[in-house]
Every structure is written in C-alpha cells, then in structure tokens.
N, C-alpha and C. Protein backbone atom coordinates (compact mmCIF):
# COMPACT_ATOMS: atom_id res chain seq x y z
N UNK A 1 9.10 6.92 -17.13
CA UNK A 1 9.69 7.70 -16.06
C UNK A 1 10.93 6.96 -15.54
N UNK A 2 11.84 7.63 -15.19
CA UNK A 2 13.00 7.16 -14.76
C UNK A 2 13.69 7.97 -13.68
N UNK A 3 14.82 7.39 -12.38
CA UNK A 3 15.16 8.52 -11.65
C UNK A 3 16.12 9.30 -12.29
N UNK A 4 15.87 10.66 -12.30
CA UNK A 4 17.22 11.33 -12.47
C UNK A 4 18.33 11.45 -11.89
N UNK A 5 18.28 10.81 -10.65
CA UNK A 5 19.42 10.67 -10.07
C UNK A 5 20.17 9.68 -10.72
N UNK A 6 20.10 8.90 -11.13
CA UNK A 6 20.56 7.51 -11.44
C UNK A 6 21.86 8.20 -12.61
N UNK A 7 21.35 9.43 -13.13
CA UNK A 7 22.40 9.60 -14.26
C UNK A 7 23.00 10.85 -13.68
N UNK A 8 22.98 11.25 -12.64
CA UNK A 8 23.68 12.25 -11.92
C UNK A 8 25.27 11.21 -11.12
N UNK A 9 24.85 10.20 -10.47
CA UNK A 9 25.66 8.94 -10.07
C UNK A 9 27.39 9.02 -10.52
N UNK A 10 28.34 9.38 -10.30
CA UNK A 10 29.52 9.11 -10.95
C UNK A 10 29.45 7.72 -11.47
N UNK A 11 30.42 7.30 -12.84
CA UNK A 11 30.36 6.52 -13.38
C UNK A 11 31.29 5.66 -12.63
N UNK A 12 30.90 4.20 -12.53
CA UNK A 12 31.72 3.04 -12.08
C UNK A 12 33.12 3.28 -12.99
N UNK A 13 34.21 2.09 -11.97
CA UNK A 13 35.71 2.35 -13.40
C UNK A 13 35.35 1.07 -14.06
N UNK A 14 35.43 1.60 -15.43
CA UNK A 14 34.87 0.60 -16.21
C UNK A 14 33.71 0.33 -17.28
N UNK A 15 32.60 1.58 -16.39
CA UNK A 15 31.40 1.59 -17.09
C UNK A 15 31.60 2.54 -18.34
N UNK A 16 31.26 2.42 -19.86
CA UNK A 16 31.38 3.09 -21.00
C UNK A 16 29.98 4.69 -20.58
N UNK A 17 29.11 4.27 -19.70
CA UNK A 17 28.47 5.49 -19.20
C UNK A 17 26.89 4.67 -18.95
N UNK A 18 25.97 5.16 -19.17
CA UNK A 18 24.78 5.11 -19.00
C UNK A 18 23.61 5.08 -19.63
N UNK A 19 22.75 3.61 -19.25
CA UNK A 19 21.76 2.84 -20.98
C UNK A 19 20.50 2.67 -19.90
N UNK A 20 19.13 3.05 -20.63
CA UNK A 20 18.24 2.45 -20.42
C UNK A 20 17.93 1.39 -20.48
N UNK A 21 17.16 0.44 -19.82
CA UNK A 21 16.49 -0.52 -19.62
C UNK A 21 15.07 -0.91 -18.68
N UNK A 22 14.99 -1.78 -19.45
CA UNK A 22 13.15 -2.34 -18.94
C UNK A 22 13.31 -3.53 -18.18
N UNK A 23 12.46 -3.68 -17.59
CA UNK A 23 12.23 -4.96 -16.43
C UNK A 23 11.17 -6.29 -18.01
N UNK A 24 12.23 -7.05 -17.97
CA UNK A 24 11.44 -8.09 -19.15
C UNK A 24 9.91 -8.81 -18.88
N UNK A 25 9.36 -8.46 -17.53
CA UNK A 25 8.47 -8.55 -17.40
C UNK A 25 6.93 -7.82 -17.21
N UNK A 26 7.82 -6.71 -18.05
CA UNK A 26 6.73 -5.68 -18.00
C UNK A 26 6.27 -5.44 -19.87
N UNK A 27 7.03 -6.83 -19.97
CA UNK A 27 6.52 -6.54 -22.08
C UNK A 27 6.30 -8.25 -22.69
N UNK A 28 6.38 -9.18 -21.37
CA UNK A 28 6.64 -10.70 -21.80
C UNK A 28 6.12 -11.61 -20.82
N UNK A 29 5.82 -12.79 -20.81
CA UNK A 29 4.97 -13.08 -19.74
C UNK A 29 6.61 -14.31 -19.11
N UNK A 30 7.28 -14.20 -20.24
CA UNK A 30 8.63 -15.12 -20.46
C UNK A 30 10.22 -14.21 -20.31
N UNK A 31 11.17 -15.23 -20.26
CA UNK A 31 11.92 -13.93 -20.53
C UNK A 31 12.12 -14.73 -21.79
N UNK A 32 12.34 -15.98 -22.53
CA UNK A 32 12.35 -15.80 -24.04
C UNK A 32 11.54 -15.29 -24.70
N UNK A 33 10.38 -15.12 -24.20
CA UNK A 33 9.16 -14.59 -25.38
C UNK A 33 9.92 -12.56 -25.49
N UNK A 34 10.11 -12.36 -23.97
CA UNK A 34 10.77 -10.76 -24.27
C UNK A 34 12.08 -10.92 -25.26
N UNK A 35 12.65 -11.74 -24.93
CA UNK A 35 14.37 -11.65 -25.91
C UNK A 35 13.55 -11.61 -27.36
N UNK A 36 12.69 -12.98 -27.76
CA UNK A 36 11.90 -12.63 -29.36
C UNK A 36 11.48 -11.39 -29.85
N UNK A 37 11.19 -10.75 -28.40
CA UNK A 37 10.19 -9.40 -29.42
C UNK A 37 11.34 -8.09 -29.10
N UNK A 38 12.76 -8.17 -27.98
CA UNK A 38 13.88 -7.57 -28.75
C UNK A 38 14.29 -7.63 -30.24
N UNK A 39 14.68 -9.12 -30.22
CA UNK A 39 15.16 -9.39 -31.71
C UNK A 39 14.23 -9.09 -32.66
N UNK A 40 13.29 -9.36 -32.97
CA UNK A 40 11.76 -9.00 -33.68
C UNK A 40 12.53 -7.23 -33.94
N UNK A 41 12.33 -6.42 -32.68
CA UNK A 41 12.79 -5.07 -33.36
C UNK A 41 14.31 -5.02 -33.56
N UNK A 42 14.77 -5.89 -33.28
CA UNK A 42 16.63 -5.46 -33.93
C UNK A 42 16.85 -5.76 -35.57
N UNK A 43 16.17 -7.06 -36.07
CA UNK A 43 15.63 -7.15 -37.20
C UNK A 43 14.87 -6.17 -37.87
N UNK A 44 13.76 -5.13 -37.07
CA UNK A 44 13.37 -4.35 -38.21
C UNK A 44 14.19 -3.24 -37.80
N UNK A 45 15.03 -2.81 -36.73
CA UNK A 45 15.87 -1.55 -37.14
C UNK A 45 16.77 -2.06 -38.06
N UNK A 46 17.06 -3.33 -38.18
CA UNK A 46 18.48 -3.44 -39.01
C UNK A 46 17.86 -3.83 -40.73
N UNK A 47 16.62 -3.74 -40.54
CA UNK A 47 16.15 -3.85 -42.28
C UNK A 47 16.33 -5.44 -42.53
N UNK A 48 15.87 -6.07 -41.45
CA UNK A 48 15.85 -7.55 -42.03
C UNK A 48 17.41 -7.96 -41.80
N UNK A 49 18.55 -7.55 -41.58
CA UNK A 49 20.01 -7.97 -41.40
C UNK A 49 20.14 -8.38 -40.08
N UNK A 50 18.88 -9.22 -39.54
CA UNK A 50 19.75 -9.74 -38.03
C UNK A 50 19.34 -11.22 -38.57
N UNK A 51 19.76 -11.90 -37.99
CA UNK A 51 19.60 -13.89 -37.42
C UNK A 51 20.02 -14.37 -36.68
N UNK A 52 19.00 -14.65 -36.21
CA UNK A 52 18.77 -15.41 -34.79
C UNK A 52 18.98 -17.41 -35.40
N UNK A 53 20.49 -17.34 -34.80
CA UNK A 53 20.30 -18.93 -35.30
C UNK A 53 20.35 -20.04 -34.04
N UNK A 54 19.75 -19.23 -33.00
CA UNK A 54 18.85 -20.23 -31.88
C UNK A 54 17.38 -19.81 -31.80
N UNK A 55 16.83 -19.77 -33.21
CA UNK A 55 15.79 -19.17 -33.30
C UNK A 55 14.73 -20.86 -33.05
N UNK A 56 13.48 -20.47 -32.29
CA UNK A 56 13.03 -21.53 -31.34
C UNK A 56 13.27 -22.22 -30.25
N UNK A 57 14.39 -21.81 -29.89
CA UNK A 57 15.78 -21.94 -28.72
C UNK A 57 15.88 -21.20 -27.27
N UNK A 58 14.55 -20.54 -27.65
CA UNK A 58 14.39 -19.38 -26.38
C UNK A 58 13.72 -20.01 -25.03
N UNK A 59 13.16 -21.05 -25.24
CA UNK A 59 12.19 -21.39 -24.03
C UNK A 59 13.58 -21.52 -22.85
N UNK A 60 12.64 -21.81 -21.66
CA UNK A 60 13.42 -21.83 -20.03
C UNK A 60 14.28 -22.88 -19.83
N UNK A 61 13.98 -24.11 -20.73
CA UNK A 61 14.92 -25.49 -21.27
C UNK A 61 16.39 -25.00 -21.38
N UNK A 62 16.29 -24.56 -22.34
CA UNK A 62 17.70 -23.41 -22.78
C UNK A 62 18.09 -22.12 -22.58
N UNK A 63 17.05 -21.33 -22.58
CA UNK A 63 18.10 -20.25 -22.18
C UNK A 63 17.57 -19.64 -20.10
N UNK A 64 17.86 -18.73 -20.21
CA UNK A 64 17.84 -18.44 -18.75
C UNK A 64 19.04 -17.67 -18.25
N UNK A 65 18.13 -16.68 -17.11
CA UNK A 65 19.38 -15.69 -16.77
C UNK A 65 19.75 -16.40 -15.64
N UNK A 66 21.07 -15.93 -15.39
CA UNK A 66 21.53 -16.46 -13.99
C UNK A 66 21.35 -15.14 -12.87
N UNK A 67 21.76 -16.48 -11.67
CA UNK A 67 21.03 -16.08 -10.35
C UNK A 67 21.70 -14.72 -10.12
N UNK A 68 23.11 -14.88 -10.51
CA UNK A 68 23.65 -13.21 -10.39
C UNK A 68 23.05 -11.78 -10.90
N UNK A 69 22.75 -12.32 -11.98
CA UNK A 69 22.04 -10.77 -12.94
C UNK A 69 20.76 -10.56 -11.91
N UNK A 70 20.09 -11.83 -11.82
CA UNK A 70 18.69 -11.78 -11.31
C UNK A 70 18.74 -10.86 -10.04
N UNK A 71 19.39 -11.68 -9.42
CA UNK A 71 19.92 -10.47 -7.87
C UNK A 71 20.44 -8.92 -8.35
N UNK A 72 21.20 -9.01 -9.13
CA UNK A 72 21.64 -7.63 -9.15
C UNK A 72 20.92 -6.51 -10.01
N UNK A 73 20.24 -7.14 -10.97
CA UNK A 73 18.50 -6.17 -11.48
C UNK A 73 17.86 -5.85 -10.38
N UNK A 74 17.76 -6.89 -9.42
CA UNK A 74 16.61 -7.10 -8.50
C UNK A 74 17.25 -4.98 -7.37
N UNK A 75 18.52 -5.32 -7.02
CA UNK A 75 19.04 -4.35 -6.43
C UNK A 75 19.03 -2.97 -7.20
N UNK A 76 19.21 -3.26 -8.41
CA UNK A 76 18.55 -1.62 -8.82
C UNK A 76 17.66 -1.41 -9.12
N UNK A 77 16.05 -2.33 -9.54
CA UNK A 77 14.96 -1.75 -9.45
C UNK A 77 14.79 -1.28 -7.58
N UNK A 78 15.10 -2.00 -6.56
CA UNK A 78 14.88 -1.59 -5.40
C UNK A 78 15.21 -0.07 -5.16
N UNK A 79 16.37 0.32 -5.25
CA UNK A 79 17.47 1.78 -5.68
C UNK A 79 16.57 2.35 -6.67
N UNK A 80 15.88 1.59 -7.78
CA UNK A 80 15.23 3.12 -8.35
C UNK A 80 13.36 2.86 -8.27
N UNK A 81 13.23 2.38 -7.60
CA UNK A 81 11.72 2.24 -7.03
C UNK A 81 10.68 3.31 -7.98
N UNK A 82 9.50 2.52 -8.86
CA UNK A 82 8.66 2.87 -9.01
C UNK A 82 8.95 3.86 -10.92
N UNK A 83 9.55 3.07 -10.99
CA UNK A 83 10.69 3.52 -12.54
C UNK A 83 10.53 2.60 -13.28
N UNK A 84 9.70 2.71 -14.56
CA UNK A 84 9.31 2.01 -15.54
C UNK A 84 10.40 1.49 -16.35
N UNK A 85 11.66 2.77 -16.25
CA UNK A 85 12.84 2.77 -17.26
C UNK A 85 13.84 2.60 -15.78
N UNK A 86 15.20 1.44 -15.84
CA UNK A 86 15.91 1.76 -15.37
C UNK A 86 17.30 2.14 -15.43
N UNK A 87 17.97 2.97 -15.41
CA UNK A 87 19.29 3.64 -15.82
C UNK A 87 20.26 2.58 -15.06
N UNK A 88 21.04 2.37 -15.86
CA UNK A 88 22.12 1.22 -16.00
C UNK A 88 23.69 2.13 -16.42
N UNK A 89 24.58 1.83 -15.18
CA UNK A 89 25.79 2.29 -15.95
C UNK A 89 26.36 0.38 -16.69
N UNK A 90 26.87 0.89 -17.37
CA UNK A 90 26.90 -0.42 -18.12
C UNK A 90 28.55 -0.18 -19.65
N UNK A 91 28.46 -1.46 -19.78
CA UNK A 91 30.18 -1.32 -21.02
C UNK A 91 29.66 -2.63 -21.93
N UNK A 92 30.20 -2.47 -22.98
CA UNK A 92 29.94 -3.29 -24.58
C UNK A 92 30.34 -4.22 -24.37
N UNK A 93 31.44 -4.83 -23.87
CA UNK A 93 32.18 -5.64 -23.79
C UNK A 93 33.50 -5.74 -23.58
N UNK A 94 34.35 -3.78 -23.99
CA UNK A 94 36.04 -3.96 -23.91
C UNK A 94 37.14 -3.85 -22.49
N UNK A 95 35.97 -4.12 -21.55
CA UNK A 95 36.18 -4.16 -20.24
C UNK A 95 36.60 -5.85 -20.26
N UNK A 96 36.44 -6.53 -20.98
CA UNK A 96 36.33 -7.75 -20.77
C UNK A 96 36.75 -8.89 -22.06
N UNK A 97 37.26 -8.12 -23.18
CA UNK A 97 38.06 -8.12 -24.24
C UNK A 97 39.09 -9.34 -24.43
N UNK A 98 39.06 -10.51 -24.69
CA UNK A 98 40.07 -11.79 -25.46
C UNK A 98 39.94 -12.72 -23.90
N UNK A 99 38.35 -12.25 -22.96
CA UNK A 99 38.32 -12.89 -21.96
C UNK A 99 37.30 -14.20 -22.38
N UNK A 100 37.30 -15.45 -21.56
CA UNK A 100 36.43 -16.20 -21.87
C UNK A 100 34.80 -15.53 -20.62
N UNK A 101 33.64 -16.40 -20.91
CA UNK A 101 32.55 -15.93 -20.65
C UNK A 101 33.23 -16.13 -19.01
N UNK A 102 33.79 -17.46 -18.79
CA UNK A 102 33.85 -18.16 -17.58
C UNK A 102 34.73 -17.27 -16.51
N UNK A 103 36.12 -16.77 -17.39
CA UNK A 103 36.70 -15.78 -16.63
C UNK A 103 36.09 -14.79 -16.47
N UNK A 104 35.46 -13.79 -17.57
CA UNK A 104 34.88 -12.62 -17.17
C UNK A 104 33.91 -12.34 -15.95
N UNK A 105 33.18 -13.92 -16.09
CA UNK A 105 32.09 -13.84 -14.53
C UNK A 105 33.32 -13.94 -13.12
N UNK A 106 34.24 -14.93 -13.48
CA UNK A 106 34.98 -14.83 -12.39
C UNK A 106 35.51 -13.33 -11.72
N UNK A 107 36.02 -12.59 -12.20
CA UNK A 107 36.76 -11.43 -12.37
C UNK A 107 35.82 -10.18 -11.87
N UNK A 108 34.55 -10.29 -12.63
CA UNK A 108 33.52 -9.09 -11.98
C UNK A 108 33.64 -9.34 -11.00
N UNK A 109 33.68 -8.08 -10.29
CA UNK A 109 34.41 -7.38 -8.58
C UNK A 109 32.51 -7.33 -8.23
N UNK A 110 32.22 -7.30 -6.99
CA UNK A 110 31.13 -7.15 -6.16
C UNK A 110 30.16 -6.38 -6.75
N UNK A 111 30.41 -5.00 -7.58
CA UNK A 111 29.16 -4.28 -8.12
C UNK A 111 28.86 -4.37 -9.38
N UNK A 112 29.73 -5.17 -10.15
CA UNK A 112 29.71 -5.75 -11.21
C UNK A 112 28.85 -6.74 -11.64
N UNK A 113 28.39 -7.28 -12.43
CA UNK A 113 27.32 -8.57 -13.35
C UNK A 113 27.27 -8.42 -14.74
N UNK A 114 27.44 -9.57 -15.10
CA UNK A 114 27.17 -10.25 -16.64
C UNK A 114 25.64 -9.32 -17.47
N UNK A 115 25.34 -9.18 -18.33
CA UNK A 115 23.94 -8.68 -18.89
C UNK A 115 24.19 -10.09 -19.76
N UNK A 116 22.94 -10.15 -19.77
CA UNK A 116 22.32 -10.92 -20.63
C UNK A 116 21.72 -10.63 -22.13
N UNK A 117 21.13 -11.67 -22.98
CA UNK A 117 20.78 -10.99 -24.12
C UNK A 117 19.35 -10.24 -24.45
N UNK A 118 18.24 -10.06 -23.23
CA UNK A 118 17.50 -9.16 -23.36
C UNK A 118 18.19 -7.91 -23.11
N UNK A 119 19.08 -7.25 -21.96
CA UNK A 119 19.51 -6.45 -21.43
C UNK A 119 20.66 -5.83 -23.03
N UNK A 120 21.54 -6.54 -23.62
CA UNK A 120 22.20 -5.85 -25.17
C UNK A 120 21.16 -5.79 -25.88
N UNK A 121 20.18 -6.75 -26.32
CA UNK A 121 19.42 -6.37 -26.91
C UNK A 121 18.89 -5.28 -27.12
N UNK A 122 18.55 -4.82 -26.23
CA UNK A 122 18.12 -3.27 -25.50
C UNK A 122 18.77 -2.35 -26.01
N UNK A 123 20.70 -2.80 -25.57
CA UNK A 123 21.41 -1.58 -25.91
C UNK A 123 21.70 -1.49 -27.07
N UNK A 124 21.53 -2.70 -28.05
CA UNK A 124 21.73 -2.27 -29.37
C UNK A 124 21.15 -1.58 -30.16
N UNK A 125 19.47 -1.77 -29.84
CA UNK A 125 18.59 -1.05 -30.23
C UNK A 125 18.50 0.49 -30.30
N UNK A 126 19.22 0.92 -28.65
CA UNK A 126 19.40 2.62 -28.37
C UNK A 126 20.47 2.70 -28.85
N UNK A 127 21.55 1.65 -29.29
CA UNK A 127 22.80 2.55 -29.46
C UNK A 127 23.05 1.67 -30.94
N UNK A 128 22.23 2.51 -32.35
CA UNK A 128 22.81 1.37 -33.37
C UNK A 128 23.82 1.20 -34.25
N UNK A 129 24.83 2.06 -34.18
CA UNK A 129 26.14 2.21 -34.56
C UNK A 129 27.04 1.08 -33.42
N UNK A 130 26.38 0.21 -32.68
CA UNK A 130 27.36 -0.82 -32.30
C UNK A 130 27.06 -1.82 -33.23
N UNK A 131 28.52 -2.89 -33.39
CA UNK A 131 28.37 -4.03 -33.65
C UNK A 131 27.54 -3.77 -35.68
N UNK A 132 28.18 -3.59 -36.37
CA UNK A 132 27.79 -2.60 -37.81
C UNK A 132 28.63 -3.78 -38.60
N UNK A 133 29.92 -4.13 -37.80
CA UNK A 133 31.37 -4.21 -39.47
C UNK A 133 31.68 -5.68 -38.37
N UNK A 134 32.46 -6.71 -38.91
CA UNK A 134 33.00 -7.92 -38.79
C UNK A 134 34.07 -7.51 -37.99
N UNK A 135 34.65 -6.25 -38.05
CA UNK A 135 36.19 -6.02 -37.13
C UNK A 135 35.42 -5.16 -35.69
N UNK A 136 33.89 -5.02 -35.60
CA UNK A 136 33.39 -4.82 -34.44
C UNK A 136 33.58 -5.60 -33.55
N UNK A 137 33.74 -5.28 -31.68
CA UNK A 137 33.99 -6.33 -31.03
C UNK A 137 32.64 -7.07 -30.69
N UNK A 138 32.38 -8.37 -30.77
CA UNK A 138 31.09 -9.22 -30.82
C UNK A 138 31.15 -9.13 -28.87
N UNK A 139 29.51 -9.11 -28.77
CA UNK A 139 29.63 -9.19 -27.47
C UNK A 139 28.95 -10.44 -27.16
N UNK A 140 29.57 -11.01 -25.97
CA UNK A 140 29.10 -12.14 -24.94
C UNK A 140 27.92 -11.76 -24.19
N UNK A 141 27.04 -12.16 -23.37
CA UNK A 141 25.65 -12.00 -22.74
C UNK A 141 26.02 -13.07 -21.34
N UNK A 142 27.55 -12.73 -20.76
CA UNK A 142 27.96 -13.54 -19.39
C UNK A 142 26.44 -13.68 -18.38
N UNK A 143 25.76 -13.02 -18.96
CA UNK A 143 24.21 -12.76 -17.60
C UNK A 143 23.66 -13.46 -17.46
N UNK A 144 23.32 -14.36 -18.87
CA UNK A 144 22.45 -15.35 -19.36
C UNK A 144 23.31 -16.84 -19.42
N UNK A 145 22.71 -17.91 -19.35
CA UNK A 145 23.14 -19.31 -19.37
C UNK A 145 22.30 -20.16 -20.56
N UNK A 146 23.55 -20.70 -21.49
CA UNK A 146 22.19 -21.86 -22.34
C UNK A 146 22.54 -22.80 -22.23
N UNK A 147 21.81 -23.99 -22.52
CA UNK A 147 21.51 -25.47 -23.05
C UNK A 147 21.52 -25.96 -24.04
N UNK A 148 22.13 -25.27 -24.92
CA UNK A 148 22.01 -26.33 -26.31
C UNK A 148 21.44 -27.44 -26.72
N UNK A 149 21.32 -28.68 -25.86
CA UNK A 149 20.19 -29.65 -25.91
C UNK A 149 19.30 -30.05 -25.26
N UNK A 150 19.04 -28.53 -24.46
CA UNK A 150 17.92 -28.91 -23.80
C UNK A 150 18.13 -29.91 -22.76
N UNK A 151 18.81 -30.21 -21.70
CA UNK A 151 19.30 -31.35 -21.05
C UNK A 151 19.76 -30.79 -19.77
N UNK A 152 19.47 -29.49 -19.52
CA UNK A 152 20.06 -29.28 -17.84
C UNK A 152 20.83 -29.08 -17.96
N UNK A 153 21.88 -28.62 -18.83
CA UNK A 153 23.48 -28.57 -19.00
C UNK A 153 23.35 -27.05 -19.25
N UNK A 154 23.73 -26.29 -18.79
CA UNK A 154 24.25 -25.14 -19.35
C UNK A 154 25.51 -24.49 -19.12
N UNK A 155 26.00 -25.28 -20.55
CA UNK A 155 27.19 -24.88 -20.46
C UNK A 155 27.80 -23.52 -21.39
N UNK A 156 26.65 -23.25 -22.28
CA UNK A 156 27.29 -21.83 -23.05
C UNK A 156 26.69 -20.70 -22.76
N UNK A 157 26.99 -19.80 -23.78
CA UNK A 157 26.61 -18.36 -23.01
C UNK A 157 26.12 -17.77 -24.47
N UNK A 158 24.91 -16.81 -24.33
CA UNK A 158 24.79 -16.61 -25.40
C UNK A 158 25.81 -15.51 -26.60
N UNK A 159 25.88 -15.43 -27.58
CA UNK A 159 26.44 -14.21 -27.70
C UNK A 159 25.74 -13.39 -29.22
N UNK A 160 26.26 -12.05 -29.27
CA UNK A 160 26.27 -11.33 -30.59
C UNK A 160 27.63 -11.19 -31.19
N UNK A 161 27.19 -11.44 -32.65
CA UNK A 161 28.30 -11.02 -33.48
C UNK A 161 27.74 -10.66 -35.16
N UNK A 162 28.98 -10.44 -35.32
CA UNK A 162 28.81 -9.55 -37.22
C UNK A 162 29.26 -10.62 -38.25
N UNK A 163 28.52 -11.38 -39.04
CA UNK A 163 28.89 -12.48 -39.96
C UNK A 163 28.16 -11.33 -41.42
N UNK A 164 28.37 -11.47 -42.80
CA UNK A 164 28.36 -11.63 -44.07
C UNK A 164 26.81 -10.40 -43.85
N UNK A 165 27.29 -8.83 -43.10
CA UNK A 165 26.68 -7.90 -43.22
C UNK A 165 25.51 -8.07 -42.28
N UNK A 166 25.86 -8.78 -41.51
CA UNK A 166 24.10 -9.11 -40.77
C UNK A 166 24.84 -9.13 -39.00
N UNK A 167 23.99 -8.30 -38.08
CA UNK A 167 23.88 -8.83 -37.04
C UNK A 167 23.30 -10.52 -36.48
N UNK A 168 24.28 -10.93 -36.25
CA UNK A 168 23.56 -12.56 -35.71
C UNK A 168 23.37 -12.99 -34.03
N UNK A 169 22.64 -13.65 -33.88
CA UNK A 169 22.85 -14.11 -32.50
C UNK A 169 22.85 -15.72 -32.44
N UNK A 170 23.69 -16.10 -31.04
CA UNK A 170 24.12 -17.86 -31.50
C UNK A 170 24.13 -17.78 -30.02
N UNK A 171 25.08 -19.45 -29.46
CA UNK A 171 25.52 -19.39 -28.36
C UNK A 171 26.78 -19.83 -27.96
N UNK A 172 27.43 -19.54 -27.70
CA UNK A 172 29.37 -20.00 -27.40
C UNK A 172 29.51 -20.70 -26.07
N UNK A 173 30.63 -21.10 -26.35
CA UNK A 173 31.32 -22.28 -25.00
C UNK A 173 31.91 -21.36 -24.41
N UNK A 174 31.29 -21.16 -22.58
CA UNK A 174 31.77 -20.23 -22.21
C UNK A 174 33.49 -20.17 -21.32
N UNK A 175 34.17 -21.58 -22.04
CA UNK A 175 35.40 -21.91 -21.36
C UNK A 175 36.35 -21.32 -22.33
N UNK A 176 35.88 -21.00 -23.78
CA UNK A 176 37.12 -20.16 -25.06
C UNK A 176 37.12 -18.96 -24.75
N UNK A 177 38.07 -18.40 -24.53
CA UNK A 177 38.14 -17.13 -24.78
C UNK A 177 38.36 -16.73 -26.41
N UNK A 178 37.96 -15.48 -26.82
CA UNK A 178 38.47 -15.24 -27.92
C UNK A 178 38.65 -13.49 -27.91
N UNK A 179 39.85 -13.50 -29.51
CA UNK A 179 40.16 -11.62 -28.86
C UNK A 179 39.40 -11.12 -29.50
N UNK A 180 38.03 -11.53 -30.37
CA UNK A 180 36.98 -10.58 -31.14
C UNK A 180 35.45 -10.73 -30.09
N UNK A 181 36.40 -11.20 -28.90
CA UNK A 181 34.86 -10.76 -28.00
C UNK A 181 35.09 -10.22 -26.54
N UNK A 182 34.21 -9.78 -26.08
CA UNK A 182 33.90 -9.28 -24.70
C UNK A 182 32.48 -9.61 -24.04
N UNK A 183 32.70 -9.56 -22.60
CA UNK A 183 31.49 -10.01 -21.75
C UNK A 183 31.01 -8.95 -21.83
N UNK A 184 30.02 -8.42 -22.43
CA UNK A 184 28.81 -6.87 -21.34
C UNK A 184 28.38 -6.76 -19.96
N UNK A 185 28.86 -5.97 -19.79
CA UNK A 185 28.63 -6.19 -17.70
C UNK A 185 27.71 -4.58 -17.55
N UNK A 186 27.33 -4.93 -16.28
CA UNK A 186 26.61 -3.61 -15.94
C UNK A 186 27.24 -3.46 -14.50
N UNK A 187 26.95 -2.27 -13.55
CA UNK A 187 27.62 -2.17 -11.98
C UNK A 187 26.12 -1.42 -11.61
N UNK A 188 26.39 -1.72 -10.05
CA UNK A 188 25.21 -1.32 -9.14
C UNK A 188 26.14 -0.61 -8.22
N UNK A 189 25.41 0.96 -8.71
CA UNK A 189 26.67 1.98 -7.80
C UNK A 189 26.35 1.75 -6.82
N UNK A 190 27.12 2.16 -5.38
CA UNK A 190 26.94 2.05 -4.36
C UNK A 190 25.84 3.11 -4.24
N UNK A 191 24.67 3.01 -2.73
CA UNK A 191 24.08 3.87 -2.25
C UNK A 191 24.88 5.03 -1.46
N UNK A 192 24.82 6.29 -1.67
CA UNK A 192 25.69 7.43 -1.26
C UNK A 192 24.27 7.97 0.05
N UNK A 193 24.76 7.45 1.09
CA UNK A 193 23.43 8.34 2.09
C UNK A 193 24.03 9.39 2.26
N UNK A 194 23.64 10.25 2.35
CA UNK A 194 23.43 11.73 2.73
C UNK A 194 24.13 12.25 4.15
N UNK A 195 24.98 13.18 4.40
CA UNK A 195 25.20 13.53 5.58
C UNK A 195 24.45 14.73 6.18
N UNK A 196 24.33 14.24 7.35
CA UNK A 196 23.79 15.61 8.05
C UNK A 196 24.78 16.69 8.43
C-alpha cells in the first residue's frame, strides 16, 4: 500500500518523476545485509551480469548512510504514514552530472538528499533499461558513506557503473568529480495544507 497522494504531488525542479521504495528495515535486520539481498536480485534480473567488488564490504565498519538521507527518509515516511511502499520523487544522477560526490551534497538545496545504494538499488531493479551500455551515465549513492579500511574514515561514496557488459558496484573518492557520473538525489515535497 502506498499514498496516492504522493504521486498526485507536482514534481520537484529537478526530479526525473516518481520511484518506489521500501524502508530497509522492513526486509534486513542491517542495512548491509538489505543492500546484499538488493544486489542478490540485481544479479538475477541481470542474468548473473552484476559485481559487487565490495563484496563482504557491507558491514556498519564501512558502509553506512548518512545522517542527511536518514533524516530526510525519516520525513517522508512521517508525510506518508502507515505505507509499506514509499513514493519518492527522485533523478538518476543528470541533475548532478561531471559533479564530484562532495559538491553534489554541497549544492542539494533544503528538500533535496543524496540516495544511497539500497535506495538505486531499488531503482534499478523497477527501472531496468538504466545503466545497460558503458556510455550510460554511472551513478554515485551521495546518501551513503564508506570506509574502505574499515578505520573510521569515510571518505568515499559508493557508486554504480557499466564495465565489460556487466553492471558493477565499487566505491569512489568523493573529492573527483567525473563527466560519466552523477549523484542520485531524491526531494521531500513540501507539505501543501489545505485552505479553508
């Protein structure tokens, strides 16, 4: 169940339109154990063509969402109360296109936030004509923060991209920008109260 209002909503400037999503704790007791059993099905929609090459890399050591996404999920399950599924206006990444991870977080305006890689995960799954060919734009996961050695440092960000026919997932330095990527952001429309 989901609100129908949520897709009645004019679209944010910016948002590519409107994606389902799940609360990662309603399928994981973790949020890496949920990102595994995304990838788990992005691998079997893609016929075995995904890799995960931070595969074992998922625990809370390394990866982890940041406090922004966390707050701003937190504000639209509140807004759609009692909604198993929540409607997300949300963009791939070309909102945010030859930006680094570091600028793109800078730059999101107030209703704006980073997604992370459970949250694409998601959208790749509903939408699988993204991210297919090497000249696709690879998306960043600005939502999420990693560690690479496990050490309290998180300094990269995770991302997706298209290597030798295969969807892959890794993690990037979120101070490079590059022009074959974009941050995925989502917005939290404003509440419209009602006039009398």
């Amino acid at each position: 169940a989901y609100h129908e209002s949520a897709l009645t909503t004019q679209l944010a400037s910016g948002a590519e339109g409107n994606f389902p999503l799940f609360d990662w704790r309603d399928i994981a007791p973790t949020y890496g154990e949920a990102v595994a059993l995304v990838f788990a099905k992005l691998s079997e929609q893609r016929k075995g063509r995904f890799y995960n090459h931070r595969d074992g890399q998922l625990g809370s050591s390394q990866l982890r969402e940041s406090t922004r996404k966390v707050s701003m999920i937190q504000k639209l399950r509140e807004e759609q109360k009692g909604s198993k599924l929540l409607v997300v206006q949300a963009q791939f990444g070309i909102r945010h296109r030859g930006r680094s991870v570091r600028r793109a977080r800078a730059v999101m305006g107030g209703s704006e936030f980073g997604l992370g890689a459970f949250e694409i995960g998601i959208m790749l799954l509903t939408n699988p004509n993204r991210l297919q060919h090497f000249d696709d734009l690879w998306i960043d996961a600005a939502g999420d923060e990693f560690a690479p050695d496990a050490d309290g440092v998180f300094y990269s960000a995770p991302c997706f991209v298209f290597y030798d026919e295969s969807l892959e997932f890794n993690a990037c330095d979120i101070g490079g920008p590059r022009d074959s990527c974009g941050s995925a952001s989502a917005f939290v429309p404003p509440v419209v109260v009602p006039s009398e």
